[in-house]
C-alpha atoms as a PDB file:
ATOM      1  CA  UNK A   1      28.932-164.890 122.479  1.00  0.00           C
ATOM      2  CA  UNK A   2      26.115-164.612 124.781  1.00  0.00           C
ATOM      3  CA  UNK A   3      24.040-161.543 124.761  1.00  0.00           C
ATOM      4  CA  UNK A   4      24.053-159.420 127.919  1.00  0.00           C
ATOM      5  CA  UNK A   5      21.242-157.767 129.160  1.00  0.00           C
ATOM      6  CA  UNK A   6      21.978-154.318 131.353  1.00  0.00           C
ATOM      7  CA  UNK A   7      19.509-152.952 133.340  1.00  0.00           C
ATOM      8  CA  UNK A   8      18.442-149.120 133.683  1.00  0.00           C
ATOM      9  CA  UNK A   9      20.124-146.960 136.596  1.00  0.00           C
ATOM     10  CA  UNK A  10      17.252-145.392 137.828  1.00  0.00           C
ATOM     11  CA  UNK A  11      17.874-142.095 140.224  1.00  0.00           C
ATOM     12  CA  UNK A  12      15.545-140.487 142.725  1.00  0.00           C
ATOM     13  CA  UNK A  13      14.145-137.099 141.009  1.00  0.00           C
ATOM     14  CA  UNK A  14      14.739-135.019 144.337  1.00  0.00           C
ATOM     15  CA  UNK A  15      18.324-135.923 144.433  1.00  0.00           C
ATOM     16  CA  UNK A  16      19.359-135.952 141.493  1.00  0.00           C
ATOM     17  CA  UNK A  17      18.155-133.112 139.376  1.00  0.00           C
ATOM     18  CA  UNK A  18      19.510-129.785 139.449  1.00  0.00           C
ATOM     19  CA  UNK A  19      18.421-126.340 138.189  1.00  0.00           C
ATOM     20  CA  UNK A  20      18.037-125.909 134.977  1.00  0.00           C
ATOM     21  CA  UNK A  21      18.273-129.563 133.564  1.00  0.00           C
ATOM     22  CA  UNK A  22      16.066-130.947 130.794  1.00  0.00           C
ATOM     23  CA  UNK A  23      13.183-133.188 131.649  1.00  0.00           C
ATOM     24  CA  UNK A  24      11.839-135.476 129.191  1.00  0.00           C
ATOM     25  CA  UNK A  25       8.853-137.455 129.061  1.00  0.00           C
ATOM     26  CA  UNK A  26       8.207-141.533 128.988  1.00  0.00           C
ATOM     27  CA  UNK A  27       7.788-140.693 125.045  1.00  0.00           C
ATOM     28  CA  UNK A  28      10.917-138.710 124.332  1.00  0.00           C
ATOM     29  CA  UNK A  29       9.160-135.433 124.318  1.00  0.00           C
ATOM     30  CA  UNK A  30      10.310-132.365 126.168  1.00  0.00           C
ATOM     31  CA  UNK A  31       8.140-132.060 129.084  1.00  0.00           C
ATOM     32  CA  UNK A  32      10.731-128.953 130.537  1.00  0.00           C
ATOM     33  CA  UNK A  33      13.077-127.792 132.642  1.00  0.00           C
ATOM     34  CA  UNK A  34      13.894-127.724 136.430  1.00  0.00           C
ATOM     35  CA  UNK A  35      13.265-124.960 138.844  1.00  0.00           C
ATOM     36  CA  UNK A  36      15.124-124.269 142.126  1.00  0.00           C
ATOM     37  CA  UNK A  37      12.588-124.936 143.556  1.00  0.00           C
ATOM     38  CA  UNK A  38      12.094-128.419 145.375  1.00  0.00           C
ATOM     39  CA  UNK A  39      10.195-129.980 148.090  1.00  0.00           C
ATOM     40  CA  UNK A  40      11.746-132.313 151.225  1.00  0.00           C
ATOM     41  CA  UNK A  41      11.001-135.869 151.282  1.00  0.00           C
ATOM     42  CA  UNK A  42       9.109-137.007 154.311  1.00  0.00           C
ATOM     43  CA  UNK A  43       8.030-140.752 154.958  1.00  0.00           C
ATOM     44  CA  UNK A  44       5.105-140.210 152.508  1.00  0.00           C
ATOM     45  CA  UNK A  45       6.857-139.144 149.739  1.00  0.00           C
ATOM     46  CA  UNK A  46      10.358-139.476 147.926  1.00  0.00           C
ATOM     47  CA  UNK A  47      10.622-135.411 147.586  1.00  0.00           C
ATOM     48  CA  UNK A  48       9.574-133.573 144.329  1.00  0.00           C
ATOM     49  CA  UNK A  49      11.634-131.116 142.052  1.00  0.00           C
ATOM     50  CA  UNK A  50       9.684-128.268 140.050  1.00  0.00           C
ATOM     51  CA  UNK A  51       9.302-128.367 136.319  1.00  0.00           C
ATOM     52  CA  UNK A  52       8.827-124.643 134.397  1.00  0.00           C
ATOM     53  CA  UNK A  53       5.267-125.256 133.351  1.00  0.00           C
ATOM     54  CA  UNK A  54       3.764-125.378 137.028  1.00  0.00           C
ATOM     55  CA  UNK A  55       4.058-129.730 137.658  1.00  0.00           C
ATOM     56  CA  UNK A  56       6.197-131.031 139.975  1.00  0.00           C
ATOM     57  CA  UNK A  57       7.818-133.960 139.374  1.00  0.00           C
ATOM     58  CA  UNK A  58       8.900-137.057 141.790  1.00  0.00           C
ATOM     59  CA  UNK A  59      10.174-140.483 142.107  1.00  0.00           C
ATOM     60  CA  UNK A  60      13.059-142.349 139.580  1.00  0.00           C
ATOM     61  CA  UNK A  61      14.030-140.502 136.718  1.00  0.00           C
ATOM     62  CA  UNK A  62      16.501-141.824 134.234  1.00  0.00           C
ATOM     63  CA  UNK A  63      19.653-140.424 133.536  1.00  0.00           C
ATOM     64  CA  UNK A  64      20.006-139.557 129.726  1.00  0.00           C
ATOM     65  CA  UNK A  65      22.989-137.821 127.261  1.00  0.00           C
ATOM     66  CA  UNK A  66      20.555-134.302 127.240  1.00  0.00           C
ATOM     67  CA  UNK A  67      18.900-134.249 130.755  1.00  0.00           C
ATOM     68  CA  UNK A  68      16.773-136.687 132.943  1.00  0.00           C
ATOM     69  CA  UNK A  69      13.879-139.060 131.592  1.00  0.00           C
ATOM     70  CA  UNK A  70      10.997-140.131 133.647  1.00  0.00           C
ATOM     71  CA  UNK A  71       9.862-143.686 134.622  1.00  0.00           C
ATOM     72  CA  UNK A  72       6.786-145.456 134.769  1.00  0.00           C
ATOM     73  CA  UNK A  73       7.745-144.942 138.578  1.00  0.00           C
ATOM     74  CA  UNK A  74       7.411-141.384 138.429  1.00  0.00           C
ATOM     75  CA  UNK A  75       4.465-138.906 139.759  1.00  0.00           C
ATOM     76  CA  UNK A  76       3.858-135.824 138.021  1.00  0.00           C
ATOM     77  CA  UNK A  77       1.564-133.653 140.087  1.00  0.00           C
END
Protein backbone atom coordinates (compact mmCIF):
# COMPACT_ATOMS: atom_id res chain seq x y z
CA UNK A 1 0.00 0.00 0.00
CA UNK A 2 1.59 3.16 -0.91
CA UNK A 3 2.11 5.75 1.68
CA UNK A 4 0.24 9.04 1.23
CA UNK A 5 1.59 12.16 2.04
CA UNK A 6 -1.15 15.09 3.12
CA UNK A 7 -0.21 18.41 3.19
CA UNK A 8 -0.98 21.15 5.99
CA UNK A 9 -4.21 23.46 5.51
CA UNK A 10 -2.78 26.55 6.27
CA UNK A 11 -5.41 29.61 7.12
CA UNK A 12 -4.85 33.34 7.02
CA UNK A 13 -4.52 34.58 10.86
CA UNK A 14 -6.92 37.68 10.20
CA UNK A 15 -9.65 35.49 8.99
CA UNK A 16 -9.61 32.91 10.73
CA UNK A 17 -9.10 33.49 14.39
CA UNK A 18 -11.65 34.57 16.67
CA UNK A 19 -11.75 36.01 20.22
CA UNK A 20 -10.61 34.18 22.67
CA UNK A 21 -8.87 31.20 20.80
CA UNK A 22 -5.55 29.65 21.83
CA UNK A 23 -2.42 30.54 19.97
CA UNK A 24 0.44 28.32 20.01
CA UNK A 25 3.85 28.70 18.99
CA UNK A 26 6.11 26.88 16.05
CA UNK A 27 7.34 24.77 19.29
CA UNK A 28 4.06 23.72 20.83
CA UNK A 29 4.22 26.27 23.54
CA UNK A 30 1.40 28.57 24.50
CA UNK A 31 2.23 31.84 23.13
CA UNK A 32 -1.72 33.16 24.19
CA UNK A 33 -4.86 34.05 23.40
CA UNK A 34 -6.76 36.33 20.90
CA UNK A 35 -8.11 39.74 21.50
CA UNK A 36 -11.00 41.46 19.66
CA UNK A 37 -8.99 43.38 18.57
CA UNK A 38 -7.69 43.11 14.83
CA UNK A 39 -6.26 45.15 12.15
CA UNK A 40 -7.60 45.37 8.17
CA UNK A 41 -5.51 43.96 5.55
CA UNK A 42 -4.35 46.43 2.99
CA UNK A 43 -2.08 45.50 -0.11
CA UNK A 44 0.96 45.53 2.26
CA UNK A 45 -0.13 43.26 4.62
CA UNK A 46 -2.43 40.08 5.09
CA UNK A 47 -4.23 41.80 8.33
CA UNK A 48 -3.09 40.99 11.96
CA UNK A 49 -5.16 39.64 15.01
CA UNK A 50 -4.05 40.67 18.70
CA UNK A 51 -2.53 38.21 21.08
CA UNK A 52 -3.06 39.02 25.19
CA UNK A 53 0.56 39.75 25.86
CA UNK A 54 0.77 43.00 23.59
CA UNK A 55 2.12 41.06 19.87
CA UNK A 56 0.10 40.94 17.12
CA UNK A 57 0.11 38.21 15.09
CA UNK A 58 -0.29 37.77 11.06
CA UNK A 59 -0.06 35.59 8.12
CA UNK A 60 -0.98 31.43 7.97
CA UNK A 61 -1.69 29.90 11.08
CA UNK A 62 -2.50 26.25 11.37
CA UNK A 63 -5.56 24.91 12.47
CA UNK A 64 -5.04 22.52 15.54
CA UNK A 65 -7.55 20.20 18.05
CA UNK A 66 -6.91 23.21 21.02
CA UNK A 67 -6.60 26.52 19.01
CA UNK A 68 -4.45 27.85 16.04
CA UNK A 69 -0.57 27.13 15.50
CA UNK A 70 1.70 29.46 13.74
CA UNK A 71 3.84 28.88 10.58
CA UNK A 72 7.16 29.61 9.55
CA UNK A 73 4.95 32.05 7.35
CA UNK A 74 3.81 33.94 10.17
CA UNK A 75 4.90 37.61 11.56
CA UNK A 76 4.69 38.28 15.08
CA UNK A 77 5.12 41.99 15.67
Amino acid sequence: MPKIAWAKQLYNAYHNIKPNEKIYKQDGSLMGTSTEFTAKPTYKSSGSVEVNNGKWISGKVEKIQNGWKLTKECIIS
